[in-house]
N, C-alpha and C. Protein backbone atom coordinates (compact mmCIF):
# COMPACT_ATOMS: atom_id res chain seq x y z
N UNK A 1 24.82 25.44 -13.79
CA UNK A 1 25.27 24.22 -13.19
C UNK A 1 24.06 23.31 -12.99
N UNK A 2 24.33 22.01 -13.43
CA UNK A 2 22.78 20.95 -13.46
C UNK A 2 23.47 19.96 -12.06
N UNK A 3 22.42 20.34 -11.70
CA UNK A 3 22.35 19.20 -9.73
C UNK A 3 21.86 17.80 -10.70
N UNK A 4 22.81 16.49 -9.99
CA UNK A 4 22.06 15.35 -10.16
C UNK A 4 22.04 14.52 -9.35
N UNK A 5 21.07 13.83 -9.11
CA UNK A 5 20.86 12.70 -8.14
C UNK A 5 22.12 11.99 -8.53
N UNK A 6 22.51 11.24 -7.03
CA UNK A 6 23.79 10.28 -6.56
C UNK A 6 22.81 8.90 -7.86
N UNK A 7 21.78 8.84 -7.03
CA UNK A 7 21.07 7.65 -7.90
C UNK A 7 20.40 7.23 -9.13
N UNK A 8 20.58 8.32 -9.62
CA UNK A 8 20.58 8.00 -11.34
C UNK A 8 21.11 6.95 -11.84
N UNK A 9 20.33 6.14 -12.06
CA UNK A 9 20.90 5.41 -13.38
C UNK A 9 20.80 3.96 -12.27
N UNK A 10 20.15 4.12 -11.36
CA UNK A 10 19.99 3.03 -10.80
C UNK A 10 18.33 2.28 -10.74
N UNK A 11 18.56 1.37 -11.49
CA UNK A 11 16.94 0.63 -11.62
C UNK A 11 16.49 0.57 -10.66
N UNK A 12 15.25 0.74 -10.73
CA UNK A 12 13.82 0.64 -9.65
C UNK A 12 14.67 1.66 -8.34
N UNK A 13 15.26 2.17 -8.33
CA UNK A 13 15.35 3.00 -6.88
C UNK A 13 14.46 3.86 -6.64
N UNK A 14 13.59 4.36 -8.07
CA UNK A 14 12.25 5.28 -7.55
C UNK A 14 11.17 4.27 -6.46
N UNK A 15 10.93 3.45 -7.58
CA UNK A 15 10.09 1.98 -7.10
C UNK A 15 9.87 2.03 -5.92
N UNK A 16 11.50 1.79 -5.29
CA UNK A 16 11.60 1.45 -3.78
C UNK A 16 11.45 2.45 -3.02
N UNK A 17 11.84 3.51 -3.17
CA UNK A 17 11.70 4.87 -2.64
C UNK A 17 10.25 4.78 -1.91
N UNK A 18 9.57 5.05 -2.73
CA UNK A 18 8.16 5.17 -3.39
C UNK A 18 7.45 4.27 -2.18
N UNK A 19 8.26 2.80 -2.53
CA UNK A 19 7.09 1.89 -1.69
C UNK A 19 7.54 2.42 -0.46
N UNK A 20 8.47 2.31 0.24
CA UNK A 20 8.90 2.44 1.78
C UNK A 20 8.30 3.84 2.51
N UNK A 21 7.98 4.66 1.59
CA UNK A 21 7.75 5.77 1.93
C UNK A 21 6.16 5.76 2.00
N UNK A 22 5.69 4.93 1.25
CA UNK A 22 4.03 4.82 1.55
C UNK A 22 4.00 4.07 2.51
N UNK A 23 4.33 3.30 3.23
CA UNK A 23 4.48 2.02 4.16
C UNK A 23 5.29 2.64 5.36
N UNK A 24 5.69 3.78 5.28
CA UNK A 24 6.33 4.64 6.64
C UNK A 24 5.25 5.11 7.52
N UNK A 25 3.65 5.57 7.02
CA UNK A 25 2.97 6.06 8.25
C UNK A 25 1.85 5.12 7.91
N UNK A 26 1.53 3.82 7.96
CA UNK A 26 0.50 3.45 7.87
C UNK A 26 0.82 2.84 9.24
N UNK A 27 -0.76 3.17 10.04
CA UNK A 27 -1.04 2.49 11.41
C UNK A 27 -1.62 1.11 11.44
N UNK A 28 -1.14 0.24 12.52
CA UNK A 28 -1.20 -1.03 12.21
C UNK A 28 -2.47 -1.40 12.89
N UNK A 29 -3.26 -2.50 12.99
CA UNK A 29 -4.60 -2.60 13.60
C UNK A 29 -4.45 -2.84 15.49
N UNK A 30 -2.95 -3.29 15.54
CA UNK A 30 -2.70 -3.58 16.98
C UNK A 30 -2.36 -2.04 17.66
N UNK A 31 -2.09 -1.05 17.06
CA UNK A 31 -1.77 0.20 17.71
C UNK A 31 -3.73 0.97 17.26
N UNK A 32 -4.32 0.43 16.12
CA UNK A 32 -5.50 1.48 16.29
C UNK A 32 -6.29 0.58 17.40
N UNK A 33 -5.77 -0.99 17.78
CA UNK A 33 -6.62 -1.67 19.32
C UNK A 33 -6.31 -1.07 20.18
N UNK A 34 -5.34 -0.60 20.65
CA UNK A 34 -4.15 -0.15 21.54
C UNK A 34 -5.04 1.58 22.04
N UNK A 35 -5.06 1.99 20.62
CA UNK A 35 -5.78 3.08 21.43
C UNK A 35 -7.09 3.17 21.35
N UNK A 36 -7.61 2.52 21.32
CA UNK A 36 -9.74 2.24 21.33
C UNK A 36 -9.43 1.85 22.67
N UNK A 37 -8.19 1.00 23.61
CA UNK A 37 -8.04 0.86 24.57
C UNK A 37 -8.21 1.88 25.51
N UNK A 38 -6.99 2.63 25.24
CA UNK A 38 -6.88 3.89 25.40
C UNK A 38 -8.63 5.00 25.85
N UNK A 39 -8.48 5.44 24.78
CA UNK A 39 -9.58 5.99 24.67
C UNK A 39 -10.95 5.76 25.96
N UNK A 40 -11.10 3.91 25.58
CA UNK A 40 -11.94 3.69 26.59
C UNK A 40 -11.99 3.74 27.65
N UNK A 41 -10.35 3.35 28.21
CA UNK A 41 -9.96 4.15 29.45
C UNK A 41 -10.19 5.22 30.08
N UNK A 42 -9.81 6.63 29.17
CA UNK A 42 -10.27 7.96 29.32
C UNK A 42 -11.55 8.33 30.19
N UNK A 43 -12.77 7.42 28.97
CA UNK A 43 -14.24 7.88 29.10
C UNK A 43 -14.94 6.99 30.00
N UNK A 44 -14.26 5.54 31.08
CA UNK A 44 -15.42 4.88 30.98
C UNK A 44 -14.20 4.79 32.54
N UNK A 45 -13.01 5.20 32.82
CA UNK A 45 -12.35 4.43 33.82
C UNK A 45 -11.22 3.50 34.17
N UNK A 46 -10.66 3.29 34.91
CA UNK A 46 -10.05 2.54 34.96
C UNK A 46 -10.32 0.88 35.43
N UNK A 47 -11.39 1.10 36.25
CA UNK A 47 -12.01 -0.63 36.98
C UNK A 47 -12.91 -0.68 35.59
N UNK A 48 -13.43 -0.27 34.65
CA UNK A 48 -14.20 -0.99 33.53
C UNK A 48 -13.69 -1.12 32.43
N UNK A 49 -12.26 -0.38 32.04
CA UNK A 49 -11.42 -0.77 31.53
C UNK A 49 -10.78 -2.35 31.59
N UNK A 50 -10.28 -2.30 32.63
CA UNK A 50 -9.70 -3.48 33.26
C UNK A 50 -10.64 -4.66 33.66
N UNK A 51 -12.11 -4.44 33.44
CA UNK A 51 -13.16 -5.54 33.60
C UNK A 51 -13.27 -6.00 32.32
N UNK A 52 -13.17 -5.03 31.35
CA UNK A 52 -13.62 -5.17 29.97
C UNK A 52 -12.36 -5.70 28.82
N UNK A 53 -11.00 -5.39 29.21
CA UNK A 53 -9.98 -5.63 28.22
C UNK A 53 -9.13 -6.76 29.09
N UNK A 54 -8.67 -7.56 28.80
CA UNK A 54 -7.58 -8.19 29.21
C UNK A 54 -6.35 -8.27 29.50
N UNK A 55 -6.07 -6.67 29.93
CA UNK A 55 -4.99 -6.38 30.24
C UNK A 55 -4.47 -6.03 31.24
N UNK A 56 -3.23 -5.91 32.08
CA UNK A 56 -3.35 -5.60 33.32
C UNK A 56 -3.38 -3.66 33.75
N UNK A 57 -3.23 -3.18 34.60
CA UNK A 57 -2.74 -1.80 34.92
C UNK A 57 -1.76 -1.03 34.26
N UNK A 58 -0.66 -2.01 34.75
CA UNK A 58 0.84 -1.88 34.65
C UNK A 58 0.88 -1.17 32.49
N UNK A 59 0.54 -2.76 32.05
CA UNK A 59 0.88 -2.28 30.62
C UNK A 59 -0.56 -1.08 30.18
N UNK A 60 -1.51 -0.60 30.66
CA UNK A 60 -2.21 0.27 30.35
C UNK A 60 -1.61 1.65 30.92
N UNK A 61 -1.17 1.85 31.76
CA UNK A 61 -0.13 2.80 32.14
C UNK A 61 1.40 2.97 30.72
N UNK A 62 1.78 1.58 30.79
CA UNK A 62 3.09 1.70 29.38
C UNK A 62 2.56 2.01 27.88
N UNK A 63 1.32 1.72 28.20
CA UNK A 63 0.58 2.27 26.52
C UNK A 63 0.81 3.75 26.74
N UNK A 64 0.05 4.42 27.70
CA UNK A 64 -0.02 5.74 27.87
C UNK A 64 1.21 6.74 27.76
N UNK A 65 1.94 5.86 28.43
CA UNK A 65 3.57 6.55 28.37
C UNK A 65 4.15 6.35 27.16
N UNK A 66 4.00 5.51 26.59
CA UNK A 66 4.66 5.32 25.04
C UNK A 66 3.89 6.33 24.33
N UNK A 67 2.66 6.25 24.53
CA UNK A 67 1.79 7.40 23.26
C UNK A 67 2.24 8.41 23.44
N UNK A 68 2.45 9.35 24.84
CA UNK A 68 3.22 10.37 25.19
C UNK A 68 4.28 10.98 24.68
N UNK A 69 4.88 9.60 25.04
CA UNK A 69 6.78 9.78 24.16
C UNK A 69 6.75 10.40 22.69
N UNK A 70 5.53 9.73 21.95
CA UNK A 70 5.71 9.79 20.71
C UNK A 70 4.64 10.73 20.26
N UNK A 71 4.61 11.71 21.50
CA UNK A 71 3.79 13.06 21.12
C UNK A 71 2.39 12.72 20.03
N UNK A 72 1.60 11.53 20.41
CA UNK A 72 0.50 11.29 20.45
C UNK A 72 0.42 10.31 18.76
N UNK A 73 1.45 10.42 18.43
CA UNK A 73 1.33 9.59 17.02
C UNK A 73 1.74 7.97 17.12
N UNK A 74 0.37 7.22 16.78
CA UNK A 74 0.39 5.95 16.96
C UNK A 74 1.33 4.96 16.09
């Protein structure tokens, strides 16, 4: 018995496959800022954090909890 793809015979569906699937884990430069944020937080504090980035508490706390959620993948 020969298995066949539903999508045979359909143009460029590798193509697309292909692209979306390379473009599924690439990290964007606002999530690798996001965690250099992060990070600096960790090692340097929270009052030099917050002297140094322009952000308030509140959303440096919602970064942390989001990274969490998503079991550390940016």
């Amino acid at each position: 018995m020969k298995i066949q793809s539903i999508y045979r015979g359909i143009k460029g569906f590798v193509k697309l496959y292909e692209y979306g699937y390379k473009y599924t884990y690439i990290i964007t430069e606002k999530a690798k800022y996001k965690a250099k944020v992060l990070i600096f937080w960790e090692k340097h504090g929270l009052v030099a954090t917050l002297d140094a980035f322009p952000y308030k508490r509140s959303t440096l706390f919602l970064w942390k909890k989001e990274l969490k959620q998503e079991d550390g993948k940016l």
